[in-house]
C-alpha atoms as a PDB file:
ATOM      1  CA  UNK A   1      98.250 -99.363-106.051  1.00  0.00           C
ATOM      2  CA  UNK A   2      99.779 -95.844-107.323  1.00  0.00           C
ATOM      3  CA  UNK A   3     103.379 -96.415-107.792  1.00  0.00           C
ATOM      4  CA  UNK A   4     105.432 -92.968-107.771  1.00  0.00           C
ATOM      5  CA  UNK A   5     109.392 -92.802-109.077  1.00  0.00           C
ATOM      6  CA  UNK A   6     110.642 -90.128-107.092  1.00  0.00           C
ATOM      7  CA  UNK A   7     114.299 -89.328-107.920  1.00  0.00           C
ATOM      8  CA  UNK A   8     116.487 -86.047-108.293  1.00  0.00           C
ATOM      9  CA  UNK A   9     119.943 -84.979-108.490  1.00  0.00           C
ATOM     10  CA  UNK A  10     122.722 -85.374-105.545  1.00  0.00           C
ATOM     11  CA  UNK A  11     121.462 -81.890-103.423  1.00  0.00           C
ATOM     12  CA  UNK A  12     118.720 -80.801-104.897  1.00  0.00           C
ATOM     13  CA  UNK A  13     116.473 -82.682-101.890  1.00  0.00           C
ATOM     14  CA  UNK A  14     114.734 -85.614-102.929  1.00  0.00           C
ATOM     15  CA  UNK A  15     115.183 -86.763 -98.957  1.00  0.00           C
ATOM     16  CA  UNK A  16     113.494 -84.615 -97.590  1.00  0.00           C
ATOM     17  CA  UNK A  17     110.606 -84.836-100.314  1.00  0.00           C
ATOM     18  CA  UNK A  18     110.395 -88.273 -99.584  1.00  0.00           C
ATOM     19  CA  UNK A  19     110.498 -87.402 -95.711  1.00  0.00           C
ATOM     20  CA  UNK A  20     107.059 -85.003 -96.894  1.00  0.00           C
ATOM     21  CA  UNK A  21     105.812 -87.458 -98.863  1.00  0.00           C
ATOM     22  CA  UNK A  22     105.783 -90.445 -95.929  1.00  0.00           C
ATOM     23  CA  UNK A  23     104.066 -87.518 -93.716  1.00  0.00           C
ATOM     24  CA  UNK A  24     100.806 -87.889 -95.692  1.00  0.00           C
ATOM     25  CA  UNK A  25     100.728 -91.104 -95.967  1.00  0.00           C
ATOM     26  CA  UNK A  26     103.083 -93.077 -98.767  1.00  0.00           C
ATOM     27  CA  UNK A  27     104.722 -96.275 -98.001  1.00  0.00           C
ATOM     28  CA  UNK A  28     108.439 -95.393 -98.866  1.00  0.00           C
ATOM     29  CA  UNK A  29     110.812 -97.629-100.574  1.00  0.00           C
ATOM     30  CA  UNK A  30     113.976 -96.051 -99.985  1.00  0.00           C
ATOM     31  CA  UNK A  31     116.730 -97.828-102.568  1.00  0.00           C
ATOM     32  CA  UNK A  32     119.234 -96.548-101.186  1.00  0.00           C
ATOM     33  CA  UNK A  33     118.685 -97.587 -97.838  1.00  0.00           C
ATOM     34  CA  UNK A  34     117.631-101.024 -99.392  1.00  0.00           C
ATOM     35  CA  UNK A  35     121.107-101.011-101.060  1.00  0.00           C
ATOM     36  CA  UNK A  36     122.522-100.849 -97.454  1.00  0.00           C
ATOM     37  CA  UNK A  37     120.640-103.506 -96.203  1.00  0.00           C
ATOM     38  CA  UNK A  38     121.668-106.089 -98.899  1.00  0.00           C
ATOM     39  CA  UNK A  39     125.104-105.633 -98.174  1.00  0.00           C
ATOM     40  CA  UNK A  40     124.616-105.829 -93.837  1.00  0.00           C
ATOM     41  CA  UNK A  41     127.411-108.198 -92.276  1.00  0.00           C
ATOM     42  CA  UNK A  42     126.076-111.642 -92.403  1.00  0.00           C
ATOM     43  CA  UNK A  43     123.985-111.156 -95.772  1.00  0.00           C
ATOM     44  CA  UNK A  44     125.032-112.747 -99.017  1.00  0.00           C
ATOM     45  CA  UNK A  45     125.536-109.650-101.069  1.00  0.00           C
ATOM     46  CA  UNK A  46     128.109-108.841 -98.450  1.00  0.00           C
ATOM     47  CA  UNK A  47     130.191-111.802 -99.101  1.00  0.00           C
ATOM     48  CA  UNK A  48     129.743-111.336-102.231  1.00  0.00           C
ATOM     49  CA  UNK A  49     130.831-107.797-102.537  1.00  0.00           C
ATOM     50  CA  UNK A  50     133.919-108.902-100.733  1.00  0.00           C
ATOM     51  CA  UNK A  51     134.940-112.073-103.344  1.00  0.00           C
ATOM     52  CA  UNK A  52     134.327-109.090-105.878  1.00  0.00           C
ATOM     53  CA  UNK A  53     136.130-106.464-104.354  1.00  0.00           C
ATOM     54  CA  UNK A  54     138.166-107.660-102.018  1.00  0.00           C
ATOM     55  CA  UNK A  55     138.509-106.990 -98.407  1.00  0.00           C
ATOM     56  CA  UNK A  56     139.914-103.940 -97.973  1.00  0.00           C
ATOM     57  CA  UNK A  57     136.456-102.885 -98.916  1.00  0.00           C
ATOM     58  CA  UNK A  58     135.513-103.633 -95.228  1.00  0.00           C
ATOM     59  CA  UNK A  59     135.593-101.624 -92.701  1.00  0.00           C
ATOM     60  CA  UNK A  60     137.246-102.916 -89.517  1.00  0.00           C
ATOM     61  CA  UNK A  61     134.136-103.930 -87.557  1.00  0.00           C
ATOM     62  CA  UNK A  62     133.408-106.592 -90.680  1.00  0.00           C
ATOM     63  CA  UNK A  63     130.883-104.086 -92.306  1.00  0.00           C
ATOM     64  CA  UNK A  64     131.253-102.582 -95.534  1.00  0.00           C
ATOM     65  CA  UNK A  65     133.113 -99.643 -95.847  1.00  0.00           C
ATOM     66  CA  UNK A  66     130.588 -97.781 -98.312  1.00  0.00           C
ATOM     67  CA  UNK A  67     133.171 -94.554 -99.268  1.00  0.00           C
ATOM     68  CA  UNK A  68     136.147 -96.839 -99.938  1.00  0.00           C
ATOM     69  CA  UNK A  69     133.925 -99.364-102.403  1.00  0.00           C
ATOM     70  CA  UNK A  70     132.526 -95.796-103.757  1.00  0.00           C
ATOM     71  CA  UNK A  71     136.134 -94.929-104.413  1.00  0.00           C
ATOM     72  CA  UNK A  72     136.737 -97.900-106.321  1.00  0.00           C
ATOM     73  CA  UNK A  73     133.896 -98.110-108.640  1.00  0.00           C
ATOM     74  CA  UNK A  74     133.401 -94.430-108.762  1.00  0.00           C
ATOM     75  CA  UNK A  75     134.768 -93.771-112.629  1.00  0.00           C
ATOM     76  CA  UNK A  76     134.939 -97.226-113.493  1.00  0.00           C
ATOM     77  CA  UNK A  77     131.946 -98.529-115.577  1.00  0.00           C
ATOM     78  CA  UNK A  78     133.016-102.215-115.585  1.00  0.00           C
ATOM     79  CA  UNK A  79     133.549-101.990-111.699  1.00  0.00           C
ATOM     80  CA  UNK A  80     130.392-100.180-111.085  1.00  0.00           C
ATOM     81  CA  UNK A  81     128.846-102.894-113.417  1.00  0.00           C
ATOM     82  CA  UNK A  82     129.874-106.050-111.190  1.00  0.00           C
ATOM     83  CA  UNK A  83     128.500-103.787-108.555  1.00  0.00           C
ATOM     84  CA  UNK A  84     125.371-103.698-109.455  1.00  0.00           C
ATOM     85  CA  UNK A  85     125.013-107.316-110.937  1.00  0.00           C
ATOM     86  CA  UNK A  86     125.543-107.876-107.389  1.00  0.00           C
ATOM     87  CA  UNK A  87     123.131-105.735-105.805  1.00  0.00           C
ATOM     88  CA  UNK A  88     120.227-104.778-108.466  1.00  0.00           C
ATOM     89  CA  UNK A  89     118.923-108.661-108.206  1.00  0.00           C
ATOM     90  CA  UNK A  90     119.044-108.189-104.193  1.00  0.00           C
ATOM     91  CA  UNK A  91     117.280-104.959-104.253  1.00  0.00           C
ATOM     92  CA  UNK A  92     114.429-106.263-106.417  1.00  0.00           C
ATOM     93  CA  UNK A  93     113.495-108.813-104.433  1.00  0.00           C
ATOM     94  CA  UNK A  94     113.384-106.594-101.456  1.00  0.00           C
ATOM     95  CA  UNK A  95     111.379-104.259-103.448  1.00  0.00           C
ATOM     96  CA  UNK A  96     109.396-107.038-104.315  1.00  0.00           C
ATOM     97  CA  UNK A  97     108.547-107.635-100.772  1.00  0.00           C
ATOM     98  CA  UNK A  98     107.610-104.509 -99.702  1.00  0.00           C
ATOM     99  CA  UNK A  99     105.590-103.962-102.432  1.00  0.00           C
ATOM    100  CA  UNK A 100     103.417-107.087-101.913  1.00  0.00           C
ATOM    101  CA  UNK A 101     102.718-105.717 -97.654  1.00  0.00           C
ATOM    102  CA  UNK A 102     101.682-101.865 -99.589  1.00  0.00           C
ATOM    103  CA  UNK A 103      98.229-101.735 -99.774  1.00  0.00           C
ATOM    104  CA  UNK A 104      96.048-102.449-102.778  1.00  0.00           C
ATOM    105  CA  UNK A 105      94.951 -98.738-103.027  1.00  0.00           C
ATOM    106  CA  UNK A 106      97.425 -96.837-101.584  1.00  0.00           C
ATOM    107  CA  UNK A 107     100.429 -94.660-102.870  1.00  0.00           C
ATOM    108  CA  UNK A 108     103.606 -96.363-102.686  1.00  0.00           C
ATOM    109  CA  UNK A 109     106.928 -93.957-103.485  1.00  0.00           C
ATOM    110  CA  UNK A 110     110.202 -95.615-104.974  1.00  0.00           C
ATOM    111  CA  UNK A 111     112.637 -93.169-104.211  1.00  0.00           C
ATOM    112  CA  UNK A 112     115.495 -94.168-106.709  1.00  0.00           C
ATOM    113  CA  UNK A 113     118.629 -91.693-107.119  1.00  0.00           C
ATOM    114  CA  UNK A 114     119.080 -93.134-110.863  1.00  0.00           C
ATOM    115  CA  UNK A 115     115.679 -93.270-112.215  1.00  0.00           C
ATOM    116  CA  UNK A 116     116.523 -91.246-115.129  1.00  0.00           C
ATOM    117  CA  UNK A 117     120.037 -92.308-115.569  1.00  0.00           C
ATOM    118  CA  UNK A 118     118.649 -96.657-115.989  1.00  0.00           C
ATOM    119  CA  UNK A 119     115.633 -95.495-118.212  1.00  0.00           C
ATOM    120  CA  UNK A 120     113.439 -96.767-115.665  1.00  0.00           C
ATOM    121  CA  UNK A 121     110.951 -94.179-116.074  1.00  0.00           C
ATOM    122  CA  UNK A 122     108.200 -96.318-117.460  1.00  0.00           C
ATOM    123  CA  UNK A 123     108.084 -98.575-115.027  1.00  0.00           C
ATOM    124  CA  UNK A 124     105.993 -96.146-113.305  1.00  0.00           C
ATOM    125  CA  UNK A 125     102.719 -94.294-112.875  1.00  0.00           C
ATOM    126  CA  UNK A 126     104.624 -91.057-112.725  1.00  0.00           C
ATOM    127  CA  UNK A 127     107.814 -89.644-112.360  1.00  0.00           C
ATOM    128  CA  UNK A 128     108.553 -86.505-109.875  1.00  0.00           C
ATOM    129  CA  UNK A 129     111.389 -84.952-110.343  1.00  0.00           C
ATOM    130  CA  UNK A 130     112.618 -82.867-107.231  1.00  0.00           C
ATOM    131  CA  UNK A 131     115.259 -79.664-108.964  1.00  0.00           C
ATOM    132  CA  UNK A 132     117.203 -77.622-107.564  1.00  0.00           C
ATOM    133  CA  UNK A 133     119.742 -74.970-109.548  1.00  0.00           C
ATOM    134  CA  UNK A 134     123.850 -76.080-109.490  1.00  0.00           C
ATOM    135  CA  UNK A 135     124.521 -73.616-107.127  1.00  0.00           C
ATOM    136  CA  UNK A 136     122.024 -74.139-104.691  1.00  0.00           C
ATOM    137  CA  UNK A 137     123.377 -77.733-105.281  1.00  0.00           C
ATOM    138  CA  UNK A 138     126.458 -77.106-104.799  1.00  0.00           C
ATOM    139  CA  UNK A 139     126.276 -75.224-101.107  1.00  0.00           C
ATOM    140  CA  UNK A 140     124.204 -78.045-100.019  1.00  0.00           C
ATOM    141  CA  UNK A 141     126.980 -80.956-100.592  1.00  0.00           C
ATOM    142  CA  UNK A 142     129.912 -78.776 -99.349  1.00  0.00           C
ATOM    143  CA  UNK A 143     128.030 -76.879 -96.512  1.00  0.00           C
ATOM    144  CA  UNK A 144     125.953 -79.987 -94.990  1.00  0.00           C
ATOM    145  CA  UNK A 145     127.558 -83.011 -96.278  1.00  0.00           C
ATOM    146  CA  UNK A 146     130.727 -81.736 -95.805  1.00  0.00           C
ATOM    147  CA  UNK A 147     132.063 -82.420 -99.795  1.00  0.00           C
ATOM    148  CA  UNK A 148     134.905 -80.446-101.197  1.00  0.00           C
ATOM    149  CA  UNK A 149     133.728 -78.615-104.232  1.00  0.00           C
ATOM    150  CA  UNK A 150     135.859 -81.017-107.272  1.00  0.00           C
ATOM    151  CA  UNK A 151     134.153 -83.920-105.261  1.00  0.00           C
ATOM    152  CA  UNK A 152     130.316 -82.242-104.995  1.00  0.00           C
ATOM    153  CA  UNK A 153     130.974 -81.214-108.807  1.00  0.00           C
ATOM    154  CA  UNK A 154     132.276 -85.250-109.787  1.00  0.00           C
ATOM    155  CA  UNK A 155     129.666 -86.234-108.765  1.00  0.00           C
ATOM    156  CA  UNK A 156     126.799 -84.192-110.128  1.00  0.00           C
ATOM    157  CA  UNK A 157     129.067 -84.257-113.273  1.00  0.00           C
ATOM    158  CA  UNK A 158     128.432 -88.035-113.820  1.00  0.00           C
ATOM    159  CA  UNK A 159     124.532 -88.047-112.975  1.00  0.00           C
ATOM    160  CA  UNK A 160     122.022 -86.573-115.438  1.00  0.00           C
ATOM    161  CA  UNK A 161     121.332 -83.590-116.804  1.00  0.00           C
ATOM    162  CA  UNK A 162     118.544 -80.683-115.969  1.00  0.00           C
ATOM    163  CA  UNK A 163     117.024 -81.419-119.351  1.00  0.00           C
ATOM    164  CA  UNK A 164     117.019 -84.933-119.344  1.00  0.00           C
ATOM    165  CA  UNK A 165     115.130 -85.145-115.963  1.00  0.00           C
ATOM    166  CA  UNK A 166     112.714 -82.244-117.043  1.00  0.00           C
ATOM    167  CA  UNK A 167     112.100 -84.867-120.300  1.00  0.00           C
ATOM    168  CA  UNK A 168     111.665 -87.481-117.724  1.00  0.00           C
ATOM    169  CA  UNK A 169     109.258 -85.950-115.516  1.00  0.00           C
ATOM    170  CA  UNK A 170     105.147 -86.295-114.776  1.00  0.00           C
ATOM    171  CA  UNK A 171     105.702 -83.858-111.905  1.00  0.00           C
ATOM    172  CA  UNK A 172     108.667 -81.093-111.348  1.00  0.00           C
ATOM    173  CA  UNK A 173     109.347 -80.059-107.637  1.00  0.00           C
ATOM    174  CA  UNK A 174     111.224 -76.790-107.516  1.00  0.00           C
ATOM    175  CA  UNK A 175     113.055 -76.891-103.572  1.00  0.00           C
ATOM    176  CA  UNK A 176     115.497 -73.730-104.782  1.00  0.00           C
ATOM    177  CA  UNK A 177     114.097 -72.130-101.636  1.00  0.00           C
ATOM    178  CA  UNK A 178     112.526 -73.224 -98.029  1.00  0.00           C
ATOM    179  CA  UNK A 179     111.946 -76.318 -97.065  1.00  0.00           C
ATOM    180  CA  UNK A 180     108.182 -74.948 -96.525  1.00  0.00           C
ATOM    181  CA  UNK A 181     107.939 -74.153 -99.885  1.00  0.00           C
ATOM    182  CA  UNK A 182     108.300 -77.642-100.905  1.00  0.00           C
ATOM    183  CA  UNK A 183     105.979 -79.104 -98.466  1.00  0.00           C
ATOM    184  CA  UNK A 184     103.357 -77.148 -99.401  1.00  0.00           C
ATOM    185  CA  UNK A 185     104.002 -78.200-103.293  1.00  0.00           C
ATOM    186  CA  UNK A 186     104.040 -81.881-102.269  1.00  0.00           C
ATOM    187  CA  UNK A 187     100.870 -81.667-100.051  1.00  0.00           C
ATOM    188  CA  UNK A 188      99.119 -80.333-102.887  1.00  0.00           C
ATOM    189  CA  UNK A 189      99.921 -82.485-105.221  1.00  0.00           C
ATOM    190  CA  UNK A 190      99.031 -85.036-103.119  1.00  0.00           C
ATOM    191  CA  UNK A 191      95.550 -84.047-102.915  1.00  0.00           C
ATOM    192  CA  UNK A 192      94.540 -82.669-106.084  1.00  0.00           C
ATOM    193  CA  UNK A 193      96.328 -85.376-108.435  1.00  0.00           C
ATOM    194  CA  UNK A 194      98.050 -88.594-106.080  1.00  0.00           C
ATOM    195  CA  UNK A 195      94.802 -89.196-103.728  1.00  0.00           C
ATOM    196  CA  UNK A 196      92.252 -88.791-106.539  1.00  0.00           C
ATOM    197  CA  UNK A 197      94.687 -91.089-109.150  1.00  0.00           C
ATOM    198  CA  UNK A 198      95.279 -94.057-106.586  1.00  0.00           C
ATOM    199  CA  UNK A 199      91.653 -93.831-105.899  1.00  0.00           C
ATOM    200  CA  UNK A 200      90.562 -94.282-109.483  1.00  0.00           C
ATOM    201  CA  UNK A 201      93.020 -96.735-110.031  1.00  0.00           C
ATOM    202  CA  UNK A 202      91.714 -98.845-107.298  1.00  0.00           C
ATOM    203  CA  UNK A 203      87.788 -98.589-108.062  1.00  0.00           C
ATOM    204  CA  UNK A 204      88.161 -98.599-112.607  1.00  0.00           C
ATOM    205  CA  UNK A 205      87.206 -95.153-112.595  1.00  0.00           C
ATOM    206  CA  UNK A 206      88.641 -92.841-114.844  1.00  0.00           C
ATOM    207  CA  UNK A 207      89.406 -89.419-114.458  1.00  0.00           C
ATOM    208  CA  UNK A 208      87.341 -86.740-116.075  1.00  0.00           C
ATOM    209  CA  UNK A 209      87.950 -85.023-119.119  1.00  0.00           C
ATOM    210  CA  UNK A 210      88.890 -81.688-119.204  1.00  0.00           C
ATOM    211  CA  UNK A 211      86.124 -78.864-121.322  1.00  0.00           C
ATOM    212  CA  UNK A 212      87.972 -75.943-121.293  1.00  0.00           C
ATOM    213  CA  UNK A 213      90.308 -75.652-124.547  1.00  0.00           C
ATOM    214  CA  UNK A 214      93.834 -74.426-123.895  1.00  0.00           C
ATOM    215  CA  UNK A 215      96.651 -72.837-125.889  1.00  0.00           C
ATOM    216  CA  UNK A 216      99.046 -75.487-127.565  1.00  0.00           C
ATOM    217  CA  UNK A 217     101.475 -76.561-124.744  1.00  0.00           C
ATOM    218  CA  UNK A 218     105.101 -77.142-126.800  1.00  0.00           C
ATOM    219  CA  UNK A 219     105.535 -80.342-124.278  1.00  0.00           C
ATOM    220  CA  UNK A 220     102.498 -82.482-125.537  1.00  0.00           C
ATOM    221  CA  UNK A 221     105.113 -84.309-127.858  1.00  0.00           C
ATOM    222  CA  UNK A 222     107.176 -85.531-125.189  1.00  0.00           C
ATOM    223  CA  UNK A 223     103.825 -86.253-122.476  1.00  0.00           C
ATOM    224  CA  UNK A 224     102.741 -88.627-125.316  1.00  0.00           C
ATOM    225  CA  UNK A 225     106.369 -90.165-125.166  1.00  0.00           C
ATOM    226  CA  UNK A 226     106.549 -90.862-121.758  1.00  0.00           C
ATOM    227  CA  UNK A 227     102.753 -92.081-121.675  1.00  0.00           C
ATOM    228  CA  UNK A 228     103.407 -94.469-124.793  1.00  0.00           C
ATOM    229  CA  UNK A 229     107.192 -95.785-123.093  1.00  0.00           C
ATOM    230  CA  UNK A 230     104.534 -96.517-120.218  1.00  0.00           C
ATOM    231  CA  UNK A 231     102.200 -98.584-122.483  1.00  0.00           C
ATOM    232  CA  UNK A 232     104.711-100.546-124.305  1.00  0.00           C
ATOM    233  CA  UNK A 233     106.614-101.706-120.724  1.00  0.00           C
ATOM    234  CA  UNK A 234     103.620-102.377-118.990  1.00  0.00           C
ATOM    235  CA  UNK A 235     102.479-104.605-122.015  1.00  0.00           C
ATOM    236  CA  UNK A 236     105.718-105.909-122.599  1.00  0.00           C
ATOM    237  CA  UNK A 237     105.182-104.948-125.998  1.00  0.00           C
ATOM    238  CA  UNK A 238     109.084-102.940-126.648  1.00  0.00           C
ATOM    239  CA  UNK A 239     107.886-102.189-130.482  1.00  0.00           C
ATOM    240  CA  UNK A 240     103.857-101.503-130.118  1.00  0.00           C
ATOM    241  CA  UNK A 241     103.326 -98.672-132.752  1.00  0.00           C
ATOM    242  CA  UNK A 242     101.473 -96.217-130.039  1.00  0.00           C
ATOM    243  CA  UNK A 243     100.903 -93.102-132.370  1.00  0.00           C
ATOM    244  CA  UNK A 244      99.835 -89.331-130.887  1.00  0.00           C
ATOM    245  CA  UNK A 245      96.463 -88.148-132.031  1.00  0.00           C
ATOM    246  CA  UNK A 246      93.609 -86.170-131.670  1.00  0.00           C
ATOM    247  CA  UNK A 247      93.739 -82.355-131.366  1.00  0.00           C
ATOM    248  CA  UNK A 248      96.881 -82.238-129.087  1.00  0.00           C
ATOM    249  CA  UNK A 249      98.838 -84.042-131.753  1.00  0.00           C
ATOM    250  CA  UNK A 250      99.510 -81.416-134.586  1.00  0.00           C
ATOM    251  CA  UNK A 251      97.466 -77.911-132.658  1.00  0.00           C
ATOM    252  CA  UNK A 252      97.351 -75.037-134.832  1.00  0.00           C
ATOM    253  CA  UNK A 253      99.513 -71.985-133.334  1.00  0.00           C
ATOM    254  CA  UNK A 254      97.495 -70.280-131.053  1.00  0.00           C
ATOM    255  CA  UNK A 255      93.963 -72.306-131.807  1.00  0.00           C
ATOM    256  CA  UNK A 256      92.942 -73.333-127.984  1.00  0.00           C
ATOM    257  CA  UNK A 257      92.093 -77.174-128.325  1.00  0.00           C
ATOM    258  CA  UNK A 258      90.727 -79.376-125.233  1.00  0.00           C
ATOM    259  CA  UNK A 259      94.118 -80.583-123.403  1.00  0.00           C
ATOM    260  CA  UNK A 260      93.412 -84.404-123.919  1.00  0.00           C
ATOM    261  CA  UNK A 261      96.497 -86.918-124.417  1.00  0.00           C
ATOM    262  CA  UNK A 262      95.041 -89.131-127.366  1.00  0.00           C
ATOM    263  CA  UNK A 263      97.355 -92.393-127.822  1.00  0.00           C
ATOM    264  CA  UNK A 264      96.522 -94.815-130.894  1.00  0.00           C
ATOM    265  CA  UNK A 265      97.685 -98.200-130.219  1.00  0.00           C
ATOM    266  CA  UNK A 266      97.949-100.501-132.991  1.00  0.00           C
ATOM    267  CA  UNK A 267      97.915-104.230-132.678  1.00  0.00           C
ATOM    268  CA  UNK A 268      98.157-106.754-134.855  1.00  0.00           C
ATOM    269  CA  UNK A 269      94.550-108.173-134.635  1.00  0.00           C
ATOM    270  CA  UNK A 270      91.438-108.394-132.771  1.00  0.00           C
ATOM    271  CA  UNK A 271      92.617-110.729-130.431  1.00  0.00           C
ATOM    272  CA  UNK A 272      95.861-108.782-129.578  1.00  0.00           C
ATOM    273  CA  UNK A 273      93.600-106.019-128.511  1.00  0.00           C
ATOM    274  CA  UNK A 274      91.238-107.877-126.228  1.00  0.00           C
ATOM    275  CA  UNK A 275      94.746-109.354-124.762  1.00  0.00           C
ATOM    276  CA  UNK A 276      96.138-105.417-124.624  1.00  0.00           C
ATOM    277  CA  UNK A 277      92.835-104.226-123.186  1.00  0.00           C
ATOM    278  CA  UNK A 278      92.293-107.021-120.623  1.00  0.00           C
ATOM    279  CA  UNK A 279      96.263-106.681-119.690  1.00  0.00           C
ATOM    280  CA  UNK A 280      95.559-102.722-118.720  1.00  0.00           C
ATOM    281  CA  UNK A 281      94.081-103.790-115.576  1.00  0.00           C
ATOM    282  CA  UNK A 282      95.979-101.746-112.958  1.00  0.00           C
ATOM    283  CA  UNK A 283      98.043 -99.990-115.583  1.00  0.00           C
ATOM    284  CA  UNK A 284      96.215 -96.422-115.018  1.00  0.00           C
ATOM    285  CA  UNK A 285      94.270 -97.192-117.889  1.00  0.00           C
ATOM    286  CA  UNK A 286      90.489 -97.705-117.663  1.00  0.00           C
ATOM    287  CA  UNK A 287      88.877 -99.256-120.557  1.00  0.00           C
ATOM    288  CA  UNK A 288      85.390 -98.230-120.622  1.00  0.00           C
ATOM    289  CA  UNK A 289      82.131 -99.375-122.044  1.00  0.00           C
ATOM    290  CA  UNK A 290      81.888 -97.328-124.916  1.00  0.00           C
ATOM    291  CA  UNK A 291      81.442 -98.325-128.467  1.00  0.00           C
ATOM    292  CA  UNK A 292      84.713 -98.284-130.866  1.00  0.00           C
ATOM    293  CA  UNK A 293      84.163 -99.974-133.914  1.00  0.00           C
ATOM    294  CA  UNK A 294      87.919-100.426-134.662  1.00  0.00           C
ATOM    295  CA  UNK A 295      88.698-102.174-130.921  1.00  0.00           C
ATOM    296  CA  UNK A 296      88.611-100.950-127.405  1.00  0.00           C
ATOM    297  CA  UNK A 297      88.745 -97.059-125.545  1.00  0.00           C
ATOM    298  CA  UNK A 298      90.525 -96.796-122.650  1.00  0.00           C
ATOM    299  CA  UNK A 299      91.086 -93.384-120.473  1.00  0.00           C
ATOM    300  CA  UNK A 300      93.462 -92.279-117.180  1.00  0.00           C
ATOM    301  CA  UNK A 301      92.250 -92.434-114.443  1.00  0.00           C
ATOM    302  CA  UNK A 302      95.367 -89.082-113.923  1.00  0.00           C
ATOM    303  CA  UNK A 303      93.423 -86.418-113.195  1.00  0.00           C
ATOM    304  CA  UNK A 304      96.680 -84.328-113.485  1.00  0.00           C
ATOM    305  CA  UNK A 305      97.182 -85.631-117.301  1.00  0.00           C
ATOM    306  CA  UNK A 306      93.749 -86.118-118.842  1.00  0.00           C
ATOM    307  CA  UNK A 307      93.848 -88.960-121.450  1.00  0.00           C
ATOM    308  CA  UNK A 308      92.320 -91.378-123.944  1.00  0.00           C
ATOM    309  CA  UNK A 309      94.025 -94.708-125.397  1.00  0.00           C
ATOM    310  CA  UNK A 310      92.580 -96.376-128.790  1.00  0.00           C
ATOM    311  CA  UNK A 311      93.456 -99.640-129.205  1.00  0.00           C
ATOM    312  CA  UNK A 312      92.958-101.030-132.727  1.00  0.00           C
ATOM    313  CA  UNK A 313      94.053-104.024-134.955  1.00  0.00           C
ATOM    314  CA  UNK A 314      95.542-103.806-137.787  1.00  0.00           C
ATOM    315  CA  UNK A 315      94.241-106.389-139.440  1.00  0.00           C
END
């Protein structure tokens, strides 16, 4: 199955993207919501929130008073820590469940607040990032959720930057303006890039390469990060040397080259790569047929992020 991180910052509408998203079709794994049900009277997170916390954490019908915990771990790491030691174990093995009723070739959407914040990027087929601008931001909190300003500001304050979710993302939603605007964006990236990936991911087949050259794009460095953080966590492999090649890796300035993503994964020996290229099974990687003297070729089967992966020993 295609596994989407979808994740934004506080306002800028990654609700109601998931709300679009569900609409055509993904199975939605809201962590938020999952993070409420952990925590429902009668459940052991509860009680266990409560031996943490203490109970003037709950609420006087017994359930957990959410903005009072929020008050007391909000600005205090080591609080915020027990909190999630708590709850993160809880929430994976909910996730866990859900995942395992998805089915085999669908799309299934994690919507995650903190994607970019816990480095969980590459856990991922792709990361969409839903944006918004500070101001637009801003109204949103104060005029719908009914924030003060110093609160709406806290809390965008402590969450990540613009650039660091721009460096995190596969897939940038802009929802500055209508909410029509961003449906439209979601329903076509569902057909032209979600549909066709989970489909290729299901039957091996890759996606095709592109012919037409293009002008240098100044963000191939950081595709090729996010595609080789994907590599090494889906291998398990934290240190695998995956080194950019091929003509996207050094273009010439202004020289049109054909936009292909060429990884170079070294292992240590011919073994290692049969492991590595037998392991890529559901990855997103397809290894294919074709003759590589040094080891095995793999491409994506991402038709919005054409790629090839070379896997060779060292040895």
């Amino acid at each position: 199955m295609l596994r989407i991180g979808l994740t934004g910052g506080i306002g800028a509408g990654k609700s109601a993207a998931a709300a679009a998203f569900a609409e055509h079709g993904a199975v939605v794994i809201d962590a938020d919501r999952l993070a409420r049900e952990v925590v429902e009277p009668g459940k052991p997170g509860l009680a266990a929130v409560v031996e943490a916390f203490g109970a003037d954490v709950l609420a006087p019908d017994g359930s957990l008073d959410r903005p009072k915990l929020g008050r007391v771990v909000f600005g205090d790491d080591a609080a915020r820590a027990r909190l999630n030691a708590i709850v993160h174990p809880l929430i994976g093995a909910l996730t866990a469940e859900r995942l395992a009723s998805a089915p085999e070739d669908g799309v299934v959407l994690h919507d995650i607040p903190l994607i970019v914040e816990g480095n969980s990027g590459a856990g991922f087929h792709l990361v969409v990032v839903v944006t918004a601008p500070l101001e637009t931001r801003l109204a949103r909190l104060t005029g719908i959720r009914g924030m003060s300003e110093e609160d709406a500001r806290a809390r965008i304050a402590v969450q990540a930057t613009d650039e660091q979710r721009i460096a995190a993302a596969d897939v940038l939603l802009d929802n500055a303006g209508p909410l029509d605007r961003l449906q439209t964006a979601i329903a076509e990236l569902w057909e032209h890039r979600l549909v066709p990936y989970a489909a290729g991911l299901a039957k091996g087949i890759p996606a095709p390469l592109p012919t037409r050259p293009v002008l240098p794009d100044p963000t191939w460095p950081v595709q090729h990060a996010r595609s080789a953080a994907r590599l090494r966590s889906w291998l398990h492999r934290p240190d695998l040397p995956v080194d950019h090649v091929g003509p996207t890796a050094a273009p010439a300035p202004g020289v049109a080259v054909p936009d292909v993503l060429d990884l170079r994964a070294t292992l240590p020996d011919a073994d290692a790569v049969r492991s590595a290229a037998a392991a890529l099974t559901g990855s997103g990687w397809i290894v294919g047929a074709e003759p590589y003297s040094d080891g095995a070729v793999a491409h994506s089967a991402d038709p919005g992020r054409p790629a090839r992966l070379f896997l060779t020993a060292d040895a």
